[in-house]
C-alpha atoms as a PDB file:
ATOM      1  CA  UNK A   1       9.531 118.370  92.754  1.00  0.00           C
ATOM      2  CA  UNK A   2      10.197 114.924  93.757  1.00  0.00           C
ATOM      3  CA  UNK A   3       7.492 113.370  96.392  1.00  0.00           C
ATOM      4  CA  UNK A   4       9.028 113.520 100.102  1.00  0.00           C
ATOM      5  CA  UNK A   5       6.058 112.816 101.871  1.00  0.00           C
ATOM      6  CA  UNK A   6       6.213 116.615 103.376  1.00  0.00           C
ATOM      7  CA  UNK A   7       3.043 118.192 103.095  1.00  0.00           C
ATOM      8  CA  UNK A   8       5.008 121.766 103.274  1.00  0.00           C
ATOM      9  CA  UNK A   9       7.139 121.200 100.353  1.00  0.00           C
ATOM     10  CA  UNK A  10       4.659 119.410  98.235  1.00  0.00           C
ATOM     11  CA  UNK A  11       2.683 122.425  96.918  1.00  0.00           C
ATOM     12  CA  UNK A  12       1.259 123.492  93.563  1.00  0.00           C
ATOM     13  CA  UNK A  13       1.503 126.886  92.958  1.00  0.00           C
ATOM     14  CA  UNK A  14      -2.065 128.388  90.715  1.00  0.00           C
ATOM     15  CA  UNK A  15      -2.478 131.630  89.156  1.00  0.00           C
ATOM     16  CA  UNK A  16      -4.866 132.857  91.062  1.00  0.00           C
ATOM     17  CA  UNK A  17      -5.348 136.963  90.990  1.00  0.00           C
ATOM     18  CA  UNK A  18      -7.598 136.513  94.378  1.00  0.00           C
ATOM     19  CA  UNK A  19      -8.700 134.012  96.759  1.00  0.00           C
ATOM     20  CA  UNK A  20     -12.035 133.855  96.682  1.00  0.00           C
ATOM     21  CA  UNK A  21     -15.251 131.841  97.804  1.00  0.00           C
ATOM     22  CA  UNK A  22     -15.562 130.582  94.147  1.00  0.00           C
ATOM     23  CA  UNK A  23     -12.188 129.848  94.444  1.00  0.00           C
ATOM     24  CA  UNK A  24     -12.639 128.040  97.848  1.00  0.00           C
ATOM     25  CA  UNK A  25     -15.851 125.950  96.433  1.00  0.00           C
ATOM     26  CA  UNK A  26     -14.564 124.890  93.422  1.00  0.00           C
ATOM     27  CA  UNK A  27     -10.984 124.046  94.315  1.00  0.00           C
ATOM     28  CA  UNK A  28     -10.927 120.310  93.416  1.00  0.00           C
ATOM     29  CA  UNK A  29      -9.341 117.185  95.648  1.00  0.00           C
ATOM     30  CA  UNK A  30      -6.759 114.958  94.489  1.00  0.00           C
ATOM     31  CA  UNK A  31      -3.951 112.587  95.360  1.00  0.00           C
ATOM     32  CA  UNK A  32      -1.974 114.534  97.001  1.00  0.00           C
ATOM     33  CA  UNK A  33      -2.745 117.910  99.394  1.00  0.00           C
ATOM     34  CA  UNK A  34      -1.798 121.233  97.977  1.00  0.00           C
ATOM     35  CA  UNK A  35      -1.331 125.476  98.172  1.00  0.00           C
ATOM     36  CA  UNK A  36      -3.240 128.054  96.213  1.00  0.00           C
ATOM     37  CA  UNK A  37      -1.570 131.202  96.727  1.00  0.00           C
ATOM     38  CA  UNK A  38      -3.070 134.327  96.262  1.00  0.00           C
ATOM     39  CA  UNK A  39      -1.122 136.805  93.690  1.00  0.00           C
ATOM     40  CA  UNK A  40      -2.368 140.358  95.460  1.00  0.00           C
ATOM     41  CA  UNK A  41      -1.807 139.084  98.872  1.00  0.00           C
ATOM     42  CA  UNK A  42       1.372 136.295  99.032  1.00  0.00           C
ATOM     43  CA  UNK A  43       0.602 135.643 102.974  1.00  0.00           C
ATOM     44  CA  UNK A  44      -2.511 134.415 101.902  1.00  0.00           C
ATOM     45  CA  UNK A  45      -3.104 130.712 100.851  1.00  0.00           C
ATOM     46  CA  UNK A  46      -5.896 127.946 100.504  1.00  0.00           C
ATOM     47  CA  UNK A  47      -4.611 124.593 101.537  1.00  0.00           C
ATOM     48  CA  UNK A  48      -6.625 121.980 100.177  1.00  0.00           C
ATOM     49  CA  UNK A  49      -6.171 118.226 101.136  1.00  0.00           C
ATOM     50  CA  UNK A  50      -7.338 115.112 100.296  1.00  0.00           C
ATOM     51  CA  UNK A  51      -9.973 114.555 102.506  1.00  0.00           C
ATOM     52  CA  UNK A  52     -11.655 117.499 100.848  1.00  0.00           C
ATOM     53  CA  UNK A  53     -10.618 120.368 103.903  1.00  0.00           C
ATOM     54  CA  UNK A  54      -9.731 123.059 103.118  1.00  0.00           C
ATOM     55  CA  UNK A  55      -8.039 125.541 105.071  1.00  0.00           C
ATOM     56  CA  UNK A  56      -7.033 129.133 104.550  1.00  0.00           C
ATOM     57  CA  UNK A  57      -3.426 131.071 106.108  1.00  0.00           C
ATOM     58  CA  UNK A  58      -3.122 134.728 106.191  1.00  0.00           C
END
């Protein structure tokens, strides 16, 4: 997906079988902010941004 500056449609999507605290520590920063969604639970999701926050939905 093209770049539109939209932090909601600029996501990756990661196969990740379960959010976890490993998952939480070790998800890495980059240049843009993404989503980690959880495969068990899809209302779940680990937003990570730039600045190195990260923030959890679900």
């Amino acid at each position: 997906m093209k770049g539109t500056g939209n932090f909601s449609e600029e996501f990756k999507r990661d196969a990740v079988t379960q959010i976890t605290e490993r998952v939480v520590d070790t998800a890495e920063t980059g240049s843009k902010d993404y989503i980690i969604w959880d495969d068990k639970l899809p209302e779940l999701s680990l937003s990570v941004f730039v600045s190195g926050i990260r923030s959890h939905r679900g």
